[in-house]
PDB file of N, CA and C in Angstrom:
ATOM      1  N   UNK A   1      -5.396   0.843   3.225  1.00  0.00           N
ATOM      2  CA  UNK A   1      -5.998  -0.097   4.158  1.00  0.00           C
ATOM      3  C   UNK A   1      -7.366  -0.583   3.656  1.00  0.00           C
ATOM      4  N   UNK A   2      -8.265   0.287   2.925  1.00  0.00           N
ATOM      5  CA  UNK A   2      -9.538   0.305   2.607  1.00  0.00           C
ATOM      6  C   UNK A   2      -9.333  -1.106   1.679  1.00  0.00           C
ATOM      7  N   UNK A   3      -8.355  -0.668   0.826  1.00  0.00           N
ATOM      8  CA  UNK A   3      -8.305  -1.417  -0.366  1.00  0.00           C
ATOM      9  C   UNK A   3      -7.849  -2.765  -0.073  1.00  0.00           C
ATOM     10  N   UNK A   4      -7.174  -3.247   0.441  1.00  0.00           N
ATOM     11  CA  UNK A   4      -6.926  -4.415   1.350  1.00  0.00           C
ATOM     12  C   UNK A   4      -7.553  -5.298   1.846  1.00  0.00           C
ATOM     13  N   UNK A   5      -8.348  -4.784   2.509  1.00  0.00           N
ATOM     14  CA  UNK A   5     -10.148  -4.963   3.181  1.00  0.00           C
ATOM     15  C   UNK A   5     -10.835  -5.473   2.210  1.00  0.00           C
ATOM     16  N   UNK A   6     -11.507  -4.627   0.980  1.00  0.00           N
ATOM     17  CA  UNK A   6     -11.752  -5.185  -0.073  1.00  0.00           C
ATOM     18  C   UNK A   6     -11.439  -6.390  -0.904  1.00  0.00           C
ATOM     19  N   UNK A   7      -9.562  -6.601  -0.881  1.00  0.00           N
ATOM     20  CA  UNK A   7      -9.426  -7.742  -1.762  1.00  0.00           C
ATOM     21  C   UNK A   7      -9.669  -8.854  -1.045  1.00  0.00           C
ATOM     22  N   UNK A   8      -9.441  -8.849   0.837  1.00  0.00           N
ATOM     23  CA  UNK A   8      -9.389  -9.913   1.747  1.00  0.00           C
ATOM     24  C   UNK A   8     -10.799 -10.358   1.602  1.00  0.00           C
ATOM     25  N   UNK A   9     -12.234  -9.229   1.646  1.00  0.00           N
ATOM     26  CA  UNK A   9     -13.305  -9.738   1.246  1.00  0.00           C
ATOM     27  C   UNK A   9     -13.933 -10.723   0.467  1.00  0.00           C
ATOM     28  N   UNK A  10     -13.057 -10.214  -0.940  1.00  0.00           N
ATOM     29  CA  UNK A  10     -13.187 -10.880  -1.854  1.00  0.00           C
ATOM     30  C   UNK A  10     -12.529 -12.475  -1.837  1.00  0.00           C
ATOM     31  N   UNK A  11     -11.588 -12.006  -1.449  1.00  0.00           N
ATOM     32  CA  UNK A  11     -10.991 -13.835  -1.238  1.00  0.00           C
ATOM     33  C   UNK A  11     -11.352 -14.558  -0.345  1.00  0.00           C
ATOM     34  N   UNK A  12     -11.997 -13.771   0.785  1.00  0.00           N
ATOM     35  CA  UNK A  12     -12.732 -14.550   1.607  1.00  0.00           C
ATOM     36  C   UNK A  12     -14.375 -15.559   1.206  1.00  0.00           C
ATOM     37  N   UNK A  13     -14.418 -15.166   0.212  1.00  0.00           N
ATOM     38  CA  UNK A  13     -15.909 -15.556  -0.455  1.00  0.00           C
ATOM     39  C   UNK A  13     -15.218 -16.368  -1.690  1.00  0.00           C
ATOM     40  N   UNK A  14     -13.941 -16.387  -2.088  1.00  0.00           N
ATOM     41  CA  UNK A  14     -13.561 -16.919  -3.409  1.00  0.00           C
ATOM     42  C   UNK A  14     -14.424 -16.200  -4.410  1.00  0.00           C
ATOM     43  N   UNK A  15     -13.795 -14.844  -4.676  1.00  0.00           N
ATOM     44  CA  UNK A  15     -14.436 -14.352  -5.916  1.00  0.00           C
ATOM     45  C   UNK A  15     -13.342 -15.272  -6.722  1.00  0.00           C
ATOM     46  N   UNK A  16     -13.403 -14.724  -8.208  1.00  0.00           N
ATOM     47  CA  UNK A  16     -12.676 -15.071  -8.978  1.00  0.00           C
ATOM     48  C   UNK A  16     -12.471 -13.863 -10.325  1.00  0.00           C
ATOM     49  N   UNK A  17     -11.283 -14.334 -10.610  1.00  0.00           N
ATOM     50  CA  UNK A  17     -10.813 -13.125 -11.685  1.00  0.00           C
ATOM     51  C   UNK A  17     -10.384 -11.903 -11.374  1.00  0.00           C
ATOM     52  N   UNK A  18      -9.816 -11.527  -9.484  1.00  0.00           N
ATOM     53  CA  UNK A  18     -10.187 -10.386  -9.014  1.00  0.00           C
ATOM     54  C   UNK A  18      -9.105  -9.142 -10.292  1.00  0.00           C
ATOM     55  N   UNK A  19      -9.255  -8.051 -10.616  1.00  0.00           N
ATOM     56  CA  UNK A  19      -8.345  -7.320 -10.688  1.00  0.00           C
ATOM     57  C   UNK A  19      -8.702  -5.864 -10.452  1.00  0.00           C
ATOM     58  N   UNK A  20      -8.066  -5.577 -10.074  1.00  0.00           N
ATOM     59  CA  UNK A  20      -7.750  -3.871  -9.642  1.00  0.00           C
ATOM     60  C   UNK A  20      -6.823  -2.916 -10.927  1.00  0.00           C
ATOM     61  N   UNK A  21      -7.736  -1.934 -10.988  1.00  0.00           N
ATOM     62  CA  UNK A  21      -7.704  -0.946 -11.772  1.00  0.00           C
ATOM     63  C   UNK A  21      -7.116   0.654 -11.443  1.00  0.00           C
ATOM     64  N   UNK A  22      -6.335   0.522 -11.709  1.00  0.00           N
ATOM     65  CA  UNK A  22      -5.585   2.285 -11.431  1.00  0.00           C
ATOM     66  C   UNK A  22      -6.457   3.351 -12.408  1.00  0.00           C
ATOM     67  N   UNK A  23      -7.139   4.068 -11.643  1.00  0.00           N
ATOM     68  CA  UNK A  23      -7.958   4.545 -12.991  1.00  0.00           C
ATOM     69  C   UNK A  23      -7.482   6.436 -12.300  1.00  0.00           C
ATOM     70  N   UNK A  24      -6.351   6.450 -11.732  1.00  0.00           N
ATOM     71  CA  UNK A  24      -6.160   7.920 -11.447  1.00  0.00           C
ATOM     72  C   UNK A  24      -5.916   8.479 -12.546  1.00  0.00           C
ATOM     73  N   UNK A  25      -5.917   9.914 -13.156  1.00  0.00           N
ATOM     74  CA  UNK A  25      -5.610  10.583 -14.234  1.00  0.00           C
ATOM     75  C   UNK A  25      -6.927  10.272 -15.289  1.00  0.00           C
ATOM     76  N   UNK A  26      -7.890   9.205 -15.421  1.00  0.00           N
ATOM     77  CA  UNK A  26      -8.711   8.874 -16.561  1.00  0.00           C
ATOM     78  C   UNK A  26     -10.239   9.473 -15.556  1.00  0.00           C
ATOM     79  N   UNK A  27     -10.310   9.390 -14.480  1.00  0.00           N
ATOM     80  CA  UNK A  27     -11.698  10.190 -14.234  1.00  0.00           C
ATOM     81  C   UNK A  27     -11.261  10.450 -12.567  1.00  0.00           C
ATOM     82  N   UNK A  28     -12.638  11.401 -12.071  1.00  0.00           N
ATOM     83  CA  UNK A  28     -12.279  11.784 -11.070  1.00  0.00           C
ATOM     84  C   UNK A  28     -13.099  10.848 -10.105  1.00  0.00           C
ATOM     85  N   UNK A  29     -13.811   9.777 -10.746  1.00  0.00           N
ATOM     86  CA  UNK A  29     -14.715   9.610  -9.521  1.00  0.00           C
ATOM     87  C   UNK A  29     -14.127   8.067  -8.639  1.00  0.00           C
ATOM     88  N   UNK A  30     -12.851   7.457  -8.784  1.00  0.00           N
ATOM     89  CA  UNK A  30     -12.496   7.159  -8.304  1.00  0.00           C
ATOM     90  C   UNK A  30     -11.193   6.922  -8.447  1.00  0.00           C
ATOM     91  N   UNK A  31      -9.810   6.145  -7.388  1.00  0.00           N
ATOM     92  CA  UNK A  31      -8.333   6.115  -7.816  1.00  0.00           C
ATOM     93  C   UNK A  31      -8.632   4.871  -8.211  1.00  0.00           C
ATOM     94  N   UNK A  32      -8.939   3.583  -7.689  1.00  0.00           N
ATOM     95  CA  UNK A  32      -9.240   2.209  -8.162  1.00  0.00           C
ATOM     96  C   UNK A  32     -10.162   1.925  -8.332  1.00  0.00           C
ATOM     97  N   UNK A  33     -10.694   1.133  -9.306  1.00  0.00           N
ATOM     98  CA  UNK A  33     -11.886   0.545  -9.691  1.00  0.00           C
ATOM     99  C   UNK A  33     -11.282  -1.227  -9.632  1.00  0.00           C
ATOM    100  N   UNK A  34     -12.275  -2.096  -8.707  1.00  0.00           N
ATOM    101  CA  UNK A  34     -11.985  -3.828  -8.610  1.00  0.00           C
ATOM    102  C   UNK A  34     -13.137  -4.231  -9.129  1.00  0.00           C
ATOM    103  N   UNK A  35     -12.691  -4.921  -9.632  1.00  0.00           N
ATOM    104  CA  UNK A  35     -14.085  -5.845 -10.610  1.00  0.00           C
ATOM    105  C   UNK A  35     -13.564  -7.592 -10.213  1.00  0.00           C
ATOM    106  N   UNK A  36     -14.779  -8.231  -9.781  1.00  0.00           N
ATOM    107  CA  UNK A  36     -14.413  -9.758  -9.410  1.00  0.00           C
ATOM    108  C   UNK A  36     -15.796 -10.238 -10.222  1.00  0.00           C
ATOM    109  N   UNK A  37     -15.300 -11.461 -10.306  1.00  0.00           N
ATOM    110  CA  UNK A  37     -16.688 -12.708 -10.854  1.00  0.00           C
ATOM    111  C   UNK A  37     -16.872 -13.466  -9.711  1.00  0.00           C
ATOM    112  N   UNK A  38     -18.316 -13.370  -9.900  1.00  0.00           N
ATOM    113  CA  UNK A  38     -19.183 -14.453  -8.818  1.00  0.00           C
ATOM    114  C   UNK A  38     -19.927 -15.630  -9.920  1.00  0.00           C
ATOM    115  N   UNK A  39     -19.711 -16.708  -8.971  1.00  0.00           N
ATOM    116  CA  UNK A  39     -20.000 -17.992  -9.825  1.00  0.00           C
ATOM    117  C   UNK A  39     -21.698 -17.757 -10.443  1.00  0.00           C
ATOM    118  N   UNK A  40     -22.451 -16.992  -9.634  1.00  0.00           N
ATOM    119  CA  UNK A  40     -23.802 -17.049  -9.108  1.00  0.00           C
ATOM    120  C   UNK A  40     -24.824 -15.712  -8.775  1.00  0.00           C
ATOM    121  N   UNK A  41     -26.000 -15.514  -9.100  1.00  0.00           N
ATOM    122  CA  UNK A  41     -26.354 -14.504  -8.683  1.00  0.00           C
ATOM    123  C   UNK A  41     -26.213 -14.438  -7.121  1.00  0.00           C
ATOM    124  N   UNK A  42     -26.467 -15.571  -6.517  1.00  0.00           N
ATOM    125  CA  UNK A  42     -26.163 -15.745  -4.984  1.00  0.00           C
ATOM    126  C   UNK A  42     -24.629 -15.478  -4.553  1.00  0.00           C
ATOM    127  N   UNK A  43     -23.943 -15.896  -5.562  1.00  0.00           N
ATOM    128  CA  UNK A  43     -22.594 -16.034  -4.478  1.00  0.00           C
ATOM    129  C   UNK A  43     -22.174 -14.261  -5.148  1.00  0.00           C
ATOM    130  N   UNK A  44     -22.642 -13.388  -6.230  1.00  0.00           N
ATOM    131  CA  UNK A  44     -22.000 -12.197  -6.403  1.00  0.00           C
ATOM    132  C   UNK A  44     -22.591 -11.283  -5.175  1.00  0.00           C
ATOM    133  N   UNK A  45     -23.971 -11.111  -4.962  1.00  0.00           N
ATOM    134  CA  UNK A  45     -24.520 -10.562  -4.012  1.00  0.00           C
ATOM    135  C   UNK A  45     -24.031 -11.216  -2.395  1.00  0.00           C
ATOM    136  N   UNK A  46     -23.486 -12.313  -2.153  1.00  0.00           N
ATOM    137  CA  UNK A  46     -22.619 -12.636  -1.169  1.00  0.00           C
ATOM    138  C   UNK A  46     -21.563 -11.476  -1.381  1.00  0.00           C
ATOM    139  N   UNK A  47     -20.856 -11.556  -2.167  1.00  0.00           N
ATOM    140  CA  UNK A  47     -19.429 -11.257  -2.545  1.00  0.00           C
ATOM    141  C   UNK A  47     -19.684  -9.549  -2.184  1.00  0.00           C
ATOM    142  N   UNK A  48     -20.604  -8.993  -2.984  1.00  0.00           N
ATOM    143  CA  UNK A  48     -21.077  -7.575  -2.460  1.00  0.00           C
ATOM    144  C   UNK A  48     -21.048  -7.237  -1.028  1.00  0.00           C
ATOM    145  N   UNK A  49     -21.834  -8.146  -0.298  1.00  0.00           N
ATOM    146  CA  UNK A  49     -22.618  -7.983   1.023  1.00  0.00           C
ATOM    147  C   UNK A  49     -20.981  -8.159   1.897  1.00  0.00           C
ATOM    148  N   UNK A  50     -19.990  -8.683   1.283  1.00  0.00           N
ATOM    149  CA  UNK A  50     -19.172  -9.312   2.402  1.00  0.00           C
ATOM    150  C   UNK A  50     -17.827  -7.700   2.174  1.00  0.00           C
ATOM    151  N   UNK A  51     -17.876  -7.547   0.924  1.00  0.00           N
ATOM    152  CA  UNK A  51     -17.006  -5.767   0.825  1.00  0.00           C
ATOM    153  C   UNK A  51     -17.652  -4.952   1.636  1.00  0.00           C
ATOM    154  N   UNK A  52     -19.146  -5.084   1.691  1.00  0.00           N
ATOM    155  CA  UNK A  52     -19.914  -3.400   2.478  1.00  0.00           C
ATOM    156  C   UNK A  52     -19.807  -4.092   3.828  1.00  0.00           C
ATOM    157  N   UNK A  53     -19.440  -5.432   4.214  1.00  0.00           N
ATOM    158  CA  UNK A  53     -19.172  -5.517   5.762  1.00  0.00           C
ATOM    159  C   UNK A  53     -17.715  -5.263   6.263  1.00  0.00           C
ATOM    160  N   UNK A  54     -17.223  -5.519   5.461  1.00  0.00           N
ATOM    161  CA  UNK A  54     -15.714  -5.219   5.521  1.00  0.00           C
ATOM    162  C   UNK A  54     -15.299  -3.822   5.729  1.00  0.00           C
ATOM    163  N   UNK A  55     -15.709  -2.987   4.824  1.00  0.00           N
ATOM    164  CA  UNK A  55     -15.767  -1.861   4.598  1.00  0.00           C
ATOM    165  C   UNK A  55     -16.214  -0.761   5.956  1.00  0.00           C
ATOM    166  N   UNK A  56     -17.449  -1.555   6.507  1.00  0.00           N
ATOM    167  CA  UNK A  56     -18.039  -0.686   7.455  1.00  0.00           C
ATOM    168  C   UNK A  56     -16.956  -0.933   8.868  1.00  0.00           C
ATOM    169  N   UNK A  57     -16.372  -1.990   8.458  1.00  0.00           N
ATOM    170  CA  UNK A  57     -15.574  -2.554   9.630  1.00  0.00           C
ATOM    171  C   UNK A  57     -14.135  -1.548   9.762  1.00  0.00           C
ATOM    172  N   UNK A  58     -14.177  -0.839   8.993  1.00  0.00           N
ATOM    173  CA  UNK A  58     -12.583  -0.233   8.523  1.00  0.00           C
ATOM    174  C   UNK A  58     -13.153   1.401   8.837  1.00  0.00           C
ATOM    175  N   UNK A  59     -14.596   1.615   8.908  1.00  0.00           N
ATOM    176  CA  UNK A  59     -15.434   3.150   9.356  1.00  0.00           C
ATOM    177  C   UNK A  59     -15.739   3.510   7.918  1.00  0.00           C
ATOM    178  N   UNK A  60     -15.732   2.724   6.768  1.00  0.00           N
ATOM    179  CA  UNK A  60     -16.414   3.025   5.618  1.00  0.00           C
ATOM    180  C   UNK A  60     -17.409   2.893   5.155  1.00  0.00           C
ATOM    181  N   UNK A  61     -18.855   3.566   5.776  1.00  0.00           N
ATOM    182  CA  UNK A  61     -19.783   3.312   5.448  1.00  0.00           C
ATOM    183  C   UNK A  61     -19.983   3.622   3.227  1.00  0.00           C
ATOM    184  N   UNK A  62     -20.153   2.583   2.803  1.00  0.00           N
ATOM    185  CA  UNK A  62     -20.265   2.506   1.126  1.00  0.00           C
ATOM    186  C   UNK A  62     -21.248   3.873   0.786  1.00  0.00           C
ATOM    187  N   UNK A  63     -20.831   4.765   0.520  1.00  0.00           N
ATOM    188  CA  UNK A  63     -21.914   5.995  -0.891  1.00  0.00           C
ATOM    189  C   UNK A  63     -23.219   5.346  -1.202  1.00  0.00           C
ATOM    190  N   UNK A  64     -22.675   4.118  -1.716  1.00  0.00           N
ATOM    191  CA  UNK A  64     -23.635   3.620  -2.449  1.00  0.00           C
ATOM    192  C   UNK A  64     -23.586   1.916  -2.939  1.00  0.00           C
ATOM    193  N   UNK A  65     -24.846   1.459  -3.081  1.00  0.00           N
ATOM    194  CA  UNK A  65     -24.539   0.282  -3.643  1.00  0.00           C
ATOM    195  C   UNK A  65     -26.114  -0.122  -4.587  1.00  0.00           C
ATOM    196  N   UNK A  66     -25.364  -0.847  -5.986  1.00  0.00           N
ATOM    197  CA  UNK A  66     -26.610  -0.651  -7.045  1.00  0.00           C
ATOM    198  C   UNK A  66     -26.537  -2.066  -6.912  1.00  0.00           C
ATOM    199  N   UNK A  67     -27.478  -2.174  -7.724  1.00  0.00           N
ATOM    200  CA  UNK A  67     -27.742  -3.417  -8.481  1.00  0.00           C
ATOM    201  C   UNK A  67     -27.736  -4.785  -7.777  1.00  0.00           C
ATOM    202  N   UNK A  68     -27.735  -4.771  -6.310  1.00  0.00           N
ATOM    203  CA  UNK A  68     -28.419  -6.014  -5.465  1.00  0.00           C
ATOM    204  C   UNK A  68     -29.467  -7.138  -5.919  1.00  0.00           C
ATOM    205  N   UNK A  69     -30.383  -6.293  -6.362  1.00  0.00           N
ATOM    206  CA  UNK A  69     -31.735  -6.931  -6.504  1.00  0.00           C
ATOM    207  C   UNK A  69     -31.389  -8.079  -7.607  1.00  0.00           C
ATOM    208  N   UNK A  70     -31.257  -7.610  -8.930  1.00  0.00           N
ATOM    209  CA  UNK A  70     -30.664  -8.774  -9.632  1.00  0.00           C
ATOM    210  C   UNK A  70     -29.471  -9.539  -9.762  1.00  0.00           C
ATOM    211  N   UNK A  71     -28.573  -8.415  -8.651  1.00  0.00           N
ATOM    212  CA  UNK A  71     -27.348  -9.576  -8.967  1.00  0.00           C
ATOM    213  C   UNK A  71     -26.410  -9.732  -9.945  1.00  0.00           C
ATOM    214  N   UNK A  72     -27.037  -9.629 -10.545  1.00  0.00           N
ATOM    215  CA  UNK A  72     -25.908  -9.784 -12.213  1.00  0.00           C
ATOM    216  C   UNK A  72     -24.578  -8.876 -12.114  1.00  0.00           C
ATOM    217  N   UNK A  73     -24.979  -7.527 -11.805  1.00  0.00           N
ATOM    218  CA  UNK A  73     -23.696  -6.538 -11.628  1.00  0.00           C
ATOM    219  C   UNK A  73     -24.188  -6.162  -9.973  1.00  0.00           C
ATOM    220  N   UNK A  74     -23.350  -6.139  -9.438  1.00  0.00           N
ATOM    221  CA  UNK A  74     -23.429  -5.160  -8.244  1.00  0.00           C
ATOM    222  C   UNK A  74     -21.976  -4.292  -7.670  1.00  0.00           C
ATOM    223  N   UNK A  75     -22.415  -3.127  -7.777  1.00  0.00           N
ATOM    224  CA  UNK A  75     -21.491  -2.188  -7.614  1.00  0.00           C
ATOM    225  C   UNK A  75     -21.681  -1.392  -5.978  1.00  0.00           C
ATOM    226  N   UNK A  76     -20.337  -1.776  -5.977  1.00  0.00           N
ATOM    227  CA  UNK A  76     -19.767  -0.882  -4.611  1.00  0.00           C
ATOM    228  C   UNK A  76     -19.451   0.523  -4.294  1.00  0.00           C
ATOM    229  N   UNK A  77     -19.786   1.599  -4.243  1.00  0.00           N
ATOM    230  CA  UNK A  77     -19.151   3.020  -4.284  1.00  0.00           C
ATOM    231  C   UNK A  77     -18.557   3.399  -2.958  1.00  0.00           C
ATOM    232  N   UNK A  78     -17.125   2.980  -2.779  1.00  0.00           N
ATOM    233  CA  UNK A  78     -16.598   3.165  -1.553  1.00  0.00           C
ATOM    234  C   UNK A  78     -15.698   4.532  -1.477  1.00  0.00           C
ATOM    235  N   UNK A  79     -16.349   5.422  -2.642  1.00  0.00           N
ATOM    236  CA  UNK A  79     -15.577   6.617  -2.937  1.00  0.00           C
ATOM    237  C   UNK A  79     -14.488   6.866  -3.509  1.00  0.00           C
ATOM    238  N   UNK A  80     -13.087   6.504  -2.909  1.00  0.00           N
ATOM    239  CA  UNK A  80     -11.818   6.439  -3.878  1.00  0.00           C
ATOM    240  C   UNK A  80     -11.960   5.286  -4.601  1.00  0.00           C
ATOM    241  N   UNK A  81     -12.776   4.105  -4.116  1.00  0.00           N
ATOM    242  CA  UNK A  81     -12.620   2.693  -4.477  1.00  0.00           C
ATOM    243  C   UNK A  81     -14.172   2.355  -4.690  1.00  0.00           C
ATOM    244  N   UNK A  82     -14.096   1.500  -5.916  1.00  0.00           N
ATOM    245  CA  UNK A  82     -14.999   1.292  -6.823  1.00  0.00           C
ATOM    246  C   UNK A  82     -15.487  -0.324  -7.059  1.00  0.00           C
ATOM    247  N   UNK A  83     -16.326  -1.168  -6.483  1.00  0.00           N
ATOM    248  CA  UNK A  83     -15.804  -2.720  -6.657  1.00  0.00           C
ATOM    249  C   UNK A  83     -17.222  -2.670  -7.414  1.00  0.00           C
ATOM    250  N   UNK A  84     -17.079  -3.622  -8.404  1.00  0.00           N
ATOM    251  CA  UNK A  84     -17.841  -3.838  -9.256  1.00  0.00           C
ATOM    252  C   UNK A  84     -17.911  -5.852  -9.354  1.00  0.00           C
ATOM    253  N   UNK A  85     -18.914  -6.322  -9.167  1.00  0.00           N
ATOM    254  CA  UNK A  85     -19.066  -7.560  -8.928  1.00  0.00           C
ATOM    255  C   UNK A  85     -19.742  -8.275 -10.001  1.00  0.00           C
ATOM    256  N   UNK A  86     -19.571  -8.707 -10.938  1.00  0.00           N
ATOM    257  CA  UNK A  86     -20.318  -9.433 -12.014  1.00  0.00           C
ATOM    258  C   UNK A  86     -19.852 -10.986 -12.201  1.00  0.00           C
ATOM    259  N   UNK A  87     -21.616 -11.513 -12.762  1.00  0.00           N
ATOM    260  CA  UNK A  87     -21.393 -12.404 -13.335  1.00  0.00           C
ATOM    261  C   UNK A  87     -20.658 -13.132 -14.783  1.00  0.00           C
ATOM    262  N   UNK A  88     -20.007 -13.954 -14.827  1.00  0.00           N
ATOM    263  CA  UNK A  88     -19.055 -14.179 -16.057  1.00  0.00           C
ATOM    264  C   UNK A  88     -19.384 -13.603 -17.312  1.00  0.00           C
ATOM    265  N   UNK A  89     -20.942 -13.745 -17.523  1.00  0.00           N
ATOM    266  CA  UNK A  89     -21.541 -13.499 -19.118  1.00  0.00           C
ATOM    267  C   UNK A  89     -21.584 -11.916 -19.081  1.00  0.00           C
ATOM    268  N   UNK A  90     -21.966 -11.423 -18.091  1.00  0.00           N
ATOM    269  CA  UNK A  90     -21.977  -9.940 -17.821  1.00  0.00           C
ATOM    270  C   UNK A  90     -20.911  -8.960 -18.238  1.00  0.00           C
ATOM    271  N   UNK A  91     -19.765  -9.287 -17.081  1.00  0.00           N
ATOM    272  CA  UNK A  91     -18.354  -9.289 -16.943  1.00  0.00           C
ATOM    273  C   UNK A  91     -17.503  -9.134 -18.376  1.00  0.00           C
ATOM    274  N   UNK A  92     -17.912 -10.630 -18.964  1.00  0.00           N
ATOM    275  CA  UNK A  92     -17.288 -10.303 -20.445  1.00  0.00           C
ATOM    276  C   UNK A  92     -18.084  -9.328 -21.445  1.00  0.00           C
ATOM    277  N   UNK A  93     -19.619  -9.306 -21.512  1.00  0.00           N
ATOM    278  CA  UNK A  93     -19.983  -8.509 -22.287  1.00  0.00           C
ATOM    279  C   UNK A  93     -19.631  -6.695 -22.164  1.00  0.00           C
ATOM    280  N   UNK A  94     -19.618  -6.392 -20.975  1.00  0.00           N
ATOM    281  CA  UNK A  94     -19.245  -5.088 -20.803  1.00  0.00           C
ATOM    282  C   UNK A  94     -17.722  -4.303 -20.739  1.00  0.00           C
ATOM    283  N   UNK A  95     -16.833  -5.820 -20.598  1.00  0.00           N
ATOM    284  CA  UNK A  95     -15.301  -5.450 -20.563  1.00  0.00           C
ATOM    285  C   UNK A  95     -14.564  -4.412 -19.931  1.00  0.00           C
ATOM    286  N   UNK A  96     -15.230  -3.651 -19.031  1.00  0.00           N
ATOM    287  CA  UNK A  96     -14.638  -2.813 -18.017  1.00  0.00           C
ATOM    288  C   UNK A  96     -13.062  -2.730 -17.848  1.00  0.00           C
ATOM    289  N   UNK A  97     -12.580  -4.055 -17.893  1.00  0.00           N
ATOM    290  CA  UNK A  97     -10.993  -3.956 -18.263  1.00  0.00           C
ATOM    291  C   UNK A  97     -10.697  -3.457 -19.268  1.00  0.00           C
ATOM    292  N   UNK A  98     -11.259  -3.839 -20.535  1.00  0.00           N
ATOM    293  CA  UNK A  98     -10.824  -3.039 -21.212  1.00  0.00           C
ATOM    294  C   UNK A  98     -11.080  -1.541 -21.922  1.00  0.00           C
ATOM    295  N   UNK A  99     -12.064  -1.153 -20.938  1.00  0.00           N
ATOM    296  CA  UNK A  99     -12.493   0.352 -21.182  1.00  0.00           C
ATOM    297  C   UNK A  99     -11.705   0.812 -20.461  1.00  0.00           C
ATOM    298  N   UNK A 100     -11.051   0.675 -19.310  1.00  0.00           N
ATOM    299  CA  UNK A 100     -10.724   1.568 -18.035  1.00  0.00           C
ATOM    300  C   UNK A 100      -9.011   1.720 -18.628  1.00  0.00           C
ATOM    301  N   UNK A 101      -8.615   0.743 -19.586  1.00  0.00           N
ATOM    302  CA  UNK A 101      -7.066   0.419 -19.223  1.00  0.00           C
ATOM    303  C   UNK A 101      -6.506   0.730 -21.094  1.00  0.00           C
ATOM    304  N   UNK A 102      -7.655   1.088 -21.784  1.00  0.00           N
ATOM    305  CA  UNK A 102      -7.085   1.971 -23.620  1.00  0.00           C
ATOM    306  C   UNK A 102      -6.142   2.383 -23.086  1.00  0.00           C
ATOM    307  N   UNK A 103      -5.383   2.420 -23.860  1.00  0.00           N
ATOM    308  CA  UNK A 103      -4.083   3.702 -24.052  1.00  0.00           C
ATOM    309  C   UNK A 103      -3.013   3.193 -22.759  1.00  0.00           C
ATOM    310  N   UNK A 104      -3.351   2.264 -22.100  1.00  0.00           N
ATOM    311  CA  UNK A 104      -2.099   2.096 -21.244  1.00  0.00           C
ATOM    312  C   UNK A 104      -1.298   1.399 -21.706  1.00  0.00           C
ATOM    313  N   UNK A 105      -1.099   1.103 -22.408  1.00  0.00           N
ATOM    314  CA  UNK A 105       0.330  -0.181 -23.134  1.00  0.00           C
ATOM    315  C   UNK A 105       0.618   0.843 -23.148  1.00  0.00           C
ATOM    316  N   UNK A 106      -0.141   1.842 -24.489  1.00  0.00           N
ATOM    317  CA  UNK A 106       0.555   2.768 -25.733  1.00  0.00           C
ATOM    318  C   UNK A 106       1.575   4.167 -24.218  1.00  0.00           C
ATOM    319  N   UNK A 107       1.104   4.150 -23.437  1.00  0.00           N
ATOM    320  CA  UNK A 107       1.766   4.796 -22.063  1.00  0.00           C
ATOM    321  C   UNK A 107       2.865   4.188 -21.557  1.00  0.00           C
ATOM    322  N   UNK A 108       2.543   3.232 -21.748  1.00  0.00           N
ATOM    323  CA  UNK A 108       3.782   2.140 -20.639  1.00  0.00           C
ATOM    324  C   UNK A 108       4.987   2.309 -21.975  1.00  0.00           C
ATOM    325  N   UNK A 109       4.915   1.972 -23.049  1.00  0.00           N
ATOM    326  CA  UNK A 109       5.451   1.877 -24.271  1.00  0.00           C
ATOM    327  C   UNK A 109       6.232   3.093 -24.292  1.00  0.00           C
ATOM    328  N   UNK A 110       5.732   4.369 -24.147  1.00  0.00           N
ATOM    329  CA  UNK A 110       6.304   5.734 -24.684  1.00  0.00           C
ATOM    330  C   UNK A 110       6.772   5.632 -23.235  1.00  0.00           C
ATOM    331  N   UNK A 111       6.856   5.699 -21.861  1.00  0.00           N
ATOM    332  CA  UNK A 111       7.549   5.681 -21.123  1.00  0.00           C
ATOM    333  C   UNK A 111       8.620   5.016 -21.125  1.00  0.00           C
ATOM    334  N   UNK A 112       9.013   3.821 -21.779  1.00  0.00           N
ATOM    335  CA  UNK A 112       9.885   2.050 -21.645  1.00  0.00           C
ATOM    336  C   UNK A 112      10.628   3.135 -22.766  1.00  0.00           C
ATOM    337  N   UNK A 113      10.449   3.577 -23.414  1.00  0.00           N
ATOM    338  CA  UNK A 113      10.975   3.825 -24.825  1.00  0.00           C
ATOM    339  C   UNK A 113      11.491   4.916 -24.711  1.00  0.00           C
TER     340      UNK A 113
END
């Protein structure tokens, strides 16, 4: 349900790029990690502000939340669920998709096979 909440957030603000991350088995500190692009330092810190309202709306008060002030990244800690909000240049420089998701072809592959 939590997670739901989250993506409706997000589309409610028109993030863009949303995707969701299965990150069970690779760490403990959360099951999904969502990462969206905001056009804007304004519209990512929108995009933030509108998950931790969502969130509180569902009885999830957020752990935590970083990186407001500048905007550039702002991260959600909703405990199992992880939303991470960046701007495009950001977003691509740090590649979070592709840190979180190594070795899953080579998984999907030896499973298919």
């Amino acid at each position: 349900m939590l997670r739901l909440r989250v993506l409706t957030a997000l589309d409610d603000l028109k993030a863009q790029n949303v995707q969701e991350i299965d990150v069970r088995g690779k760490t403990s500190i959360a099951d999904i990690m969502v990462v969206a692009t905001g056009t804007s330092t304004r519209h990512v810190k929108s995009l933030a502000d509108e998950v931790v309202k969502f969130a509180k709306q569902a009885g999830m008060a957020p752990l935590g939340v970083e990186g407001q002030r500048e905007a550039e990244w702002v991260l959600v800690d909703l405990g199992d669920i992880i939303v991470h909000v960046m701007l495009p240049r950001v977003r691509e420089f740090y590649g979070l998709e592709r840190l979180w998701t190594v070795g899953d072809d080579m998984a999907r592959a030896a499973v298919a096979g």
